[in-house]
Protein backbone atom coordinates (compact mmCIF):
# COMPACT_ATOMS: atom_id res chain seq x y z
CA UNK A 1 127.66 -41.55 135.31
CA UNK A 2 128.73 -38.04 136.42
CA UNK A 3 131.48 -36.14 134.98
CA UNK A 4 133.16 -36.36 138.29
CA UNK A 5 132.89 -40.08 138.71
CA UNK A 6 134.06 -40.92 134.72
CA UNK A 7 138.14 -40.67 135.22
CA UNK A 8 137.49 -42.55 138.72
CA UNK A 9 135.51 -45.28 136.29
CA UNK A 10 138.35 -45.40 134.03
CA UNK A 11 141.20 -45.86 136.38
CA UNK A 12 139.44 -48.88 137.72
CA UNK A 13 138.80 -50.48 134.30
CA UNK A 14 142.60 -50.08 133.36
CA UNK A 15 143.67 -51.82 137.11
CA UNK A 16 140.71 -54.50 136.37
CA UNK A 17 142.47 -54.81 132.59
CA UNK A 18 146.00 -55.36 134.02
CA UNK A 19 145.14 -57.78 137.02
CA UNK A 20 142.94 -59.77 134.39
CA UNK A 21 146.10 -60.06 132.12
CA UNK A 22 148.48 -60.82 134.57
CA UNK A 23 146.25 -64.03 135.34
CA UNK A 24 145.75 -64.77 132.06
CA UNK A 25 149.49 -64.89 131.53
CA UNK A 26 150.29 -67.69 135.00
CA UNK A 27 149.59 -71.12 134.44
CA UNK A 28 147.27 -72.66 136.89
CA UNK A 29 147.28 -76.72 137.83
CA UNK A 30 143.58 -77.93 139.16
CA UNK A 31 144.67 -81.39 139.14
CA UNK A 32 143.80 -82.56 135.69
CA UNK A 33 142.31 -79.47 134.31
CA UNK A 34 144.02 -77.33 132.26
CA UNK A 35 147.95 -76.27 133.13
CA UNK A 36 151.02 -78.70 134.08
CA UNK A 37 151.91 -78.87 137.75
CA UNK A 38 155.80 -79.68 135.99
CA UNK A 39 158.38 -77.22 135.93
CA UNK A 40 159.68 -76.06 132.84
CA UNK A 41 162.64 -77.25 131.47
CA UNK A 42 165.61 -76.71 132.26
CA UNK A 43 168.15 -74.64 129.75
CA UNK A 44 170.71 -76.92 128.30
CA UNK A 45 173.87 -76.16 129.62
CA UNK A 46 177.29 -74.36 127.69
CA UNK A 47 178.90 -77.11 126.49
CA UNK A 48 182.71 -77.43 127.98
CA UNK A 49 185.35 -78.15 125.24
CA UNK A 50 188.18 -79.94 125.64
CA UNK A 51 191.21 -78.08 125.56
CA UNK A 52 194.01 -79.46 123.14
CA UNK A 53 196.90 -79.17 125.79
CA UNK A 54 196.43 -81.75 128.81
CA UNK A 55 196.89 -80.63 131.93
CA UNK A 56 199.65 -82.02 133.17
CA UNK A 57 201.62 -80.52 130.23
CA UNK A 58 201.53 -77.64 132.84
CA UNK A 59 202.08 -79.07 135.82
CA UNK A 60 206.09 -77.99 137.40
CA UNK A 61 208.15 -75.32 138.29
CA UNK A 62 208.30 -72.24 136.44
CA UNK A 63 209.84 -68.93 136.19
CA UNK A 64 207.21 -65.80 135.98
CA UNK A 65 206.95 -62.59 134.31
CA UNK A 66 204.97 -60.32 132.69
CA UNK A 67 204.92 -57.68 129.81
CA UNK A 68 202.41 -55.31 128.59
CA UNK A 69 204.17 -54.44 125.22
CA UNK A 70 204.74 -56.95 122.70
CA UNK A 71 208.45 -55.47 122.08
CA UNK A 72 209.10 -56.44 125.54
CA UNK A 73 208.37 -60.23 125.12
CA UNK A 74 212.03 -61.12 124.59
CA UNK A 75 213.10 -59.55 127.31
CA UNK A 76 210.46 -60.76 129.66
CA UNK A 77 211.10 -64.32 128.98
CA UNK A 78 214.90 -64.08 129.45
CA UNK A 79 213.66 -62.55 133.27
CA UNK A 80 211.17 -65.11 133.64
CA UNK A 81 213.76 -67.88 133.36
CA UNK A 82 215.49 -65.99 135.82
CA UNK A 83 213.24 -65.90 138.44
CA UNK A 84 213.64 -69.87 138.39
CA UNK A 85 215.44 -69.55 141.80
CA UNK A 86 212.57 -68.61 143.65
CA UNK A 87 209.84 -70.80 141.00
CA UNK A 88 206.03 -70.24 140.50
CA UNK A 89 204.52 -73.61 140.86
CA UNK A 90 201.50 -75.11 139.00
CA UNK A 91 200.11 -78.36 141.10
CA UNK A 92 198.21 -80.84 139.40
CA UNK A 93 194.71 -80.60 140.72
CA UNK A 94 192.43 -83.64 142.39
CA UNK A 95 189.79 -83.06 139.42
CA UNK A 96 192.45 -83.43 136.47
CA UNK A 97 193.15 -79.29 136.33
CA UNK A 98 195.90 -77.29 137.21
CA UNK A 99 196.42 -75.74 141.10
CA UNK A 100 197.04 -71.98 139.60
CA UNK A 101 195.95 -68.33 141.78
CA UNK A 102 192.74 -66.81 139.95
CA UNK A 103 193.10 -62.78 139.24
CA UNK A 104 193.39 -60.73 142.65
CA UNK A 105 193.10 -64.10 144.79
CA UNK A 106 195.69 -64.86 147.55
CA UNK A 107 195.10 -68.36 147.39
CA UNK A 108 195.49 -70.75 144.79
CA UNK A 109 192.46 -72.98 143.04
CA UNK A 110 192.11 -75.94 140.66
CA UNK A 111 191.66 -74.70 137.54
CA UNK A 112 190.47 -76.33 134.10
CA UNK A 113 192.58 -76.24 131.30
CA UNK A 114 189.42 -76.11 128.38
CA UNK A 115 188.95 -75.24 124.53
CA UNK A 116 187.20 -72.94 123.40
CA UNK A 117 184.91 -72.09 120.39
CA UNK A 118 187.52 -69.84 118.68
CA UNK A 119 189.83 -73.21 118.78
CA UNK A 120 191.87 -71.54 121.29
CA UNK A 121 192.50 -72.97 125.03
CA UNK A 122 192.16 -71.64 127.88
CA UNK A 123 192.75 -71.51 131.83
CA UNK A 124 189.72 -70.72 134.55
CA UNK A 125 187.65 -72.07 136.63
CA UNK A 126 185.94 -75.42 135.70
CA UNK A 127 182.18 -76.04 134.54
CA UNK A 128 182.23 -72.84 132.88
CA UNK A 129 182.79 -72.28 129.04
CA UNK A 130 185.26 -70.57 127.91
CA UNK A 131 186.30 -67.88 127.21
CA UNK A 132 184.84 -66.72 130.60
CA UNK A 133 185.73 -63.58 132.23
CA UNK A 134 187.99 -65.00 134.69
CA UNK A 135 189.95 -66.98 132.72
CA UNK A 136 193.45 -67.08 130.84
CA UNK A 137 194.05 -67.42 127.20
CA UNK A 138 196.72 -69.59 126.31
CA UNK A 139 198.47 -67.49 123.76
CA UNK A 140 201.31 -70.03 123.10
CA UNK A 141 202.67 -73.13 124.84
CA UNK A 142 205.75 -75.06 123.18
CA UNK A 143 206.27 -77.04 126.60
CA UNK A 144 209.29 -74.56 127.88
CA UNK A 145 207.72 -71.65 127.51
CA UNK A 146 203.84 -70.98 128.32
CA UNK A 147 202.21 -67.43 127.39
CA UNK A 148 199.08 -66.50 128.77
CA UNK A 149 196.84 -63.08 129.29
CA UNK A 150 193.55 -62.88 131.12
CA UNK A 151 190.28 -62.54 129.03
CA UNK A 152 188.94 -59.90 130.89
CA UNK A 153 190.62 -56.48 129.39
CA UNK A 154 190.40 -55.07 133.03
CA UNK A 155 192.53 -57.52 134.31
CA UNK A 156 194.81 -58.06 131.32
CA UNK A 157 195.58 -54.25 131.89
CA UNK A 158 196.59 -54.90 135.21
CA UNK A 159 198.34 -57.83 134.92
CA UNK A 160 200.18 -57.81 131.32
CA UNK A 161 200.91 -60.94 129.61
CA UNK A 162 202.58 -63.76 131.51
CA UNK A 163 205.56 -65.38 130.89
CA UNK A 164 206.18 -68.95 132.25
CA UNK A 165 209.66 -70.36 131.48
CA UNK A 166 209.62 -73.80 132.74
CA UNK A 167 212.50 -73.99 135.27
CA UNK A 168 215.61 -77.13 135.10
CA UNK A 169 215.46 -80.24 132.93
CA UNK A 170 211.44 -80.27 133.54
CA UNK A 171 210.81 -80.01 129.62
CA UNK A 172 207.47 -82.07 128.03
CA UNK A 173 209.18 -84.18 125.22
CA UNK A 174 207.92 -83.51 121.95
CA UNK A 175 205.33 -80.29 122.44
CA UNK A 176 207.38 -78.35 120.17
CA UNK A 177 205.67 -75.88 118.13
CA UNK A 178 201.98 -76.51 120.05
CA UNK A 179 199.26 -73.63 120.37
């Protein structure tokens, strides 16, 4: 071969090389021979926990507001209950959640109330695990008062930690002292 032809040679051999290996690495079906004409299977899915507060513990009227120090918590709650005149609702949802807006969405959704592996419970949407990036954490829930800040740090910056006071006689009998 001539010394201008050799790096020409070469360059082929190294395309020939990679085209050989990248058929080497698909699987082929002829029928019977060699190969499976099945797809692969699938991933198992996350598995969804339950959470350990039902969700109709949450449906009602509530007062809302939020913090972003903890030394404001006290003082947050006390304006929460007062915002009872004009009351945040959460609707109980056709699928068993909780009818509750999503970060930055003007409309509300049915949400899931679900556990997570941490043994904490959360609030997002449904057939994802938590603790997703969209959802809530329940901090603490005592069945007056429900405390909740969003997973994603982004959002929790925006939005602070939420303070539900449930609004009138609507109490849940006996949640005293639940996390």
């Amino acid at each position: 071969m001539s010394d201008r032809l050799r790096p020409l040679g070469a360059i082929l051999a190294a395309v020939a090389a990679m085209l050989l290996a990248g058929c080497a690495s698909q699987q082929i079906s002829w029928g019977g021979f060699g190969g499976s004409s099945e797809p692969p299977p699938a991933q198992p899915a996350a598995t969804l926990l339950p959470a350990s507060i039902p969700a109709a513990d949450l449906v009602g009227r509530w007062g809302l507001a939020a913090y972003h120090k903890e030394e404001d918590r006290g003082r947050t709650e006390a304006a929460a209950r007062g915002q009872c005149r004009n009351p945040y609702t959460i609707g109980r949802g056709a699928g068993g959640g909780v009818i509750m807006h999503l970060a930055d969405q003007a409309q509300p959704t049915e949400l899931s109330l679900k556990g997570g592996a941490d043994g904490k419970n959360y609030i997002g949407p449904p057939d994802e695990p938590a603790p997703g990036q969209r959802d809530r954490e329940i901090v603490s829930f005592d069945g007056r008062v429900l405390i909740t800040r969003f997973v994603d740090p982004e959002i929790a910056g925006r939005y602070g930690t939420s303070v539900y006071v449930r609004c009138g006689a609507e109490t849940v009998a006996g949640k005293k002292g639940r996390k």
